[in-house]
Protein backbone atom coordinates (compact mmCIF):
# COMPACT_ATOMS: atom_id res chain seq x y z
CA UNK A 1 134.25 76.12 94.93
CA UNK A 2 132.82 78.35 92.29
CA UNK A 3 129.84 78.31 90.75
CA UNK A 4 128.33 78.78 87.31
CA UNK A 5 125.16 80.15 86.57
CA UNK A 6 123.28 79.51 83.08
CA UNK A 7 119.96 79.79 82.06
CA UNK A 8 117.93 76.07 82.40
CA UNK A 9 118.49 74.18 79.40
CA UNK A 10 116.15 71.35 78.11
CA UNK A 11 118.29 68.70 79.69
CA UNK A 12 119.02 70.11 83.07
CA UNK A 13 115.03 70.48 83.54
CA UNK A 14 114.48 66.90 82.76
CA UNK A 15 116.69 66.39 85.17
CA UNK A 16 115.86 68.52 87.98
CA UNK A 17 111.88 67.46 87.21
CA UNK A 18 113.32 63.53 87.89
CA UNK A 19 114.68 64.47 91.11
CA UNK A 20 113.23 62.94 94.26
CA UNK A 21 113.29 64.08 97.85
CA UNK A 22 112.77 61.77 100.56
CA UNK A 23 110.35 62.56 103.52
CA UNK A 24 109.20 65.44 104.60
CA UNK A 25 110.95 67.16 101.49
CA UNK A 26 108.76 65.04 99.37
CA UNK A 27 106.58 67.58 98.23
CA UNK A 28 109.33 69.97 96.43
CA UNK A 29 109.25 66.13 93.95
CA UNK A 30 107.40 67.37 90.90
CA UNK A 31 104.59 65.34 89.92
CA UNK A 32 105.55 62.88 86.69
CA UNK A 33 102.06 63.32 85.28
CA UNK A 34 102.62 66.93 84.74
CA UNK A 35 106.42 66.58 82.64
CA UNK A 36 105.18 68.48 80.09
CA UNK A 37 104.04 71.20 81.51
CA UNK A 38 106.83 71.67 84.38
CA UNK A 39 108.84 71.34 81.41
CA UNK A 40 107.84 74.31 79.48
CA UNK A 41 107.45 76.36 82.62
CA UNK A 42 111.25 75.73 83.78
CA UNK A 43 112.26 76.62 80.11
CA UNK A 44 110.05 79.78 79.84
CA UNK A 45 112.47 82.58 79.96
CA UNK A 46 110.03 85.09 81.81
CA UNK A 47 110.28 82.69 84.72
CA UNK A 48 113.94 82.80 85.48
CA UNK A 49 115.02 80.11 86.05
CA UNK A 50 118.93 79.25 85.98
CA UNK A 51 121.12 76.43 86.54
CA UNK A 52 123.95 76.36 89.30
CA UNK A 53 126.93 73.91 87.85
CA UNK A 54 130.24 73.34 89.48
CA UNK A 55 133.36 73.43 87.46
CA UNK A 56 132.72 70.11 85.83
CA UNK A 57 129.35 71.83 84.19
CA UNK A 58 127.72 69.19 86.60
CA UNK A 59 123.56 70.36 87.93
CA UNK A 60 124.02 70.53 91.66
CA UNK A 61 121.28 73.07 92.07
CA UNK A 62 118.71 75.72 90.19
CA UNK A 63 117.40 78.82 91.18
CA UNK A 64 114.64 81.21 90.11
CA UNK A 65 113.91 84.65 90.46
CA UNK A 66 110.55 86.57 90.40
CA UNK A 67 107.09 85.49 90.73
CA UNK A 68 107.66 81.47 90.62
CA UNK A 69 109.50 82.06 94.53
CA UNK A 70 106.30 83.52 95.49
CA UNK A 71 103.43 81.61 97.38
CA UNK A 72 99.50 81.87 96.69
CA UNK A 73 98.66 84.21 100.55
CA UNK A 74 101.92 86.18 100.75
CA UNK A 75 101.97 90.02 101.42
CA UNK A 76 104.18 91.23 98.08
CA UNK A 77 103.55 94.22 97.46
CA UNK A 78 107.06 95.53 99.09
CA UNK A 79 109.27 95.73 96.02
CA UNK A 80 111.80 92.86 96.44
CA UNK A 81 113.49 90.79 94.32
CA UNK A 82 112.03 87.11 95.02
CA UNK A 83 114.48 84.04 94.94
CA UNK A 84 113.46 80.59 94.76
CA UNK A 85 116.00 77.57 95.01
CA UNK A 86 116.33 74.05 94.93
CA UNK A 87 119.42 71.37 95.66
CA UNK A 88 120.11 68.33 94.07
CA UNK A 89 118.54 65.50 96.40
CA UNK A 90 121.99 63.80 97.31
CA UNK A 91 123.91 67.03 97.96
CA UNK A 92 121.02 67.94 100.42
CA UNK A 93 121.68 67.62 104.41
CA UNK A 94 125.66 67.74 103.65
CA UNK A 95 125.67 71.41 105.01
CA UNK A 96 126.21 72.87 101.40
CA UNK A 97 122.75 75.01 102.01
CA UNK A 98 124.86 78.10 102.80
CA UNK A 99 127.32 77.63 99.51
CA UNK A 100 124.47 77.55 96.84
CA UNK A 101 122.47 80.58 98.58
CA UNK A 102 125.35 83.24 99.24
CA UNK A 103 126.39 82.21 95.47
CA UNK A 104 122.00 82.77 94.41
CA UNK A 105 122.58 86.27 96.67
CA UNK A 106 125.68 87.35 94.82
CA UNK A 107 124.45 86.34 91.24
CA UNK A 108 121.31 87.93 91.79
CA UNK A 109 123.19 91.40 93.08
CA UNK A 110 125.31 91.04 89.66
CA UNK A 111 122.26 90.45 87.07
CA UNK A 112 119.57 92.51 88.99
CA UNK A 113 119.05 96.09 90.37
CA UNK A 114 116.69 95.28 93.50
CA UNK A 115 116.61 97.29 96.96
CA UNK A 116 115.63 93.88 98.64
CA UNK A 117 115.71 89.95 98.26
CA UNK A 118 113.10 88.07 99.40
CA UNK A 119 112.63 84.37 100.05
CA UNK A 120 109.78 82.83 100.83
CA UNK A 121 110.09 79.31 102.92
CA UNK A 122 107.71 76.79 104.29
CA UNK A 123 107.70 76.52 108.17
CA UNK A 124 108.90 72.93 108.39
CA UNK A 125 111.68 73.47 106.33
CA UNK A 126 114.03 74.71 109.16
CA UNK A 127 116.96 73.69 107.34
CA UNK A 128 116.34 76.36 104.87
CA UNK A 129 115.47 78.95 107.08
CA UNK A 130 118.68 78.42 109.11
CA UNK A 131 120.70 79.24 105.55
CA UNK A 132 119.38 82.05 105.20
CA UNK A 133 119.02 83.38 108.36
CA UNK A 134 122.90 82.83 108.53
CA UNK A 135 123.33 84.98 105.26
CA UNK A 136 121.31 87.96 107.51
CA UNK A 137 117.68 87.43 105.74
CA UNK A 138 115.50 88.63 108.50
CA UNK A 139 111.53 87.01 109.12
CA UNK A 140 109.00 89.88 107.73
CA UNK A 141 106.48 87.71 107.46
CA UNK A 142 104.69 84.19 108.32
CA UNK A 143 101.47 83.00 106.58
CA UNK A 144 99.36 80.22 105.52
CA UNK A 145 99.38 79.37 101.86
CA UNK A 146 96.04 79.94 99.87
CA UNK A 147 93.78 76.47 99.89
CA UNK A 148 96.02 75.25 102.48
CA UNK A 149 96.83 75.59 106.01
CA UNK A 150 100.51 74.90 105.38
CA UNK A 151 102.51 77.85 107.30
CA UNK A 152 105.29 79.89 105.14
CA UNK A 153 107.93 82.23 106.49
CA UNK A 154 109.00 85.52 104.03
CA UNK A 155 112.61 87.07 104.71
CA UNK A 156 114.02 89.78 103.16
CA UNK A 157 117.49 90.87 103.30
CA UNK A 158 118.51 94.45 102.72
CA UNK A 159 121.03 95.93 99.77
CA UNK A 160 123.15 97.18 103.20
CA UNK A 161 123.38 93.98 104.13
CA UNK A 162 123.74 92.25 100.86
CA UNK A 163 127.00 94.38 100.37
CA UNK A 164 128.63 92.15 103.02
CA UNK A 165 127.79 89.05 101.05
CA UNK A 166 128.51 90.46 97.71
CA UNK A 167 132.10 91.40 98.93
């Protein structure tokens, strides 16, 4: 199934700022007494953020790329192109991980230049990990976010090895 890619429009944040995870992927649910503000940040064209729709021009997913994938206690000072992403809550667990993230590599090897992509993901999220592990991003990195003692995991994958997706 093919993919589009836009850049976030007013309505598509609203919606993606409504979504709700269940447990433990509660805390990617943004918090409702900060709408405004997530609001102008997703819209904010210097933080990249874009839109995945299917063929029907439906949401299913959004991705960033930049500074908002990084996380406060990271090591980024290796030039890499960082990639943030989110699903839609009721497309999540139906093995459709792999789908959205080889589409976010090959976009993101289209629109930018970058020797390396980088994701950054938190520990528990093994789901996540798995997808991109599959896709050949390799660990660099673990770390415990600033303030917290939460435990994220940076991968990188390699424009060698992005060729094989791209193609």
């Amino acid at each position: 199934m093919m993919l589009i890619f836009r850049s976030i429009d007013r309505v598509q944040a609203h919606s993606i700022l409504n979504w709700q995870y269940p447990y433990p992927y509660e805390r990617y649910n943004f918090n409702p007494q900060n709408t405004q503000q997530d609001l102008l940040y997703l819209l904010d064209r210097k933080n990249a953020f874009f839109a995945i729709l299917n063929p029907q021009n439906e949401l299913e997913a959004y991705c960033s790329f930049g500074a908002d994938a990084r996380v406060p206690g990271g090591g980024y000072s290796a030039d890499a192109l960082d990639i943030g992403m989110g699903i839609r809550p009721d497309l999540v667990g139906r093995r459709l991980g792999k789908h959205y993230a080889r589409a976010v590599v090959r976009y993101s090897a289209n629109r930018y230049c970058a020797k390396y992509l980088r994701v950054t993901i938190a520990q528990f999220n093994q789901r996540a990990c798995k997808v991109w592990q599959k896709l050949g991003f390799e660990i660099v990195e673990t770390f415990k976010k600033m303030g917290t003692q939460e435990n994220f995991i940076v991968m990188t994958l390699t424009v060698v090895a992005l060729k094989n997706i791209v193609e």
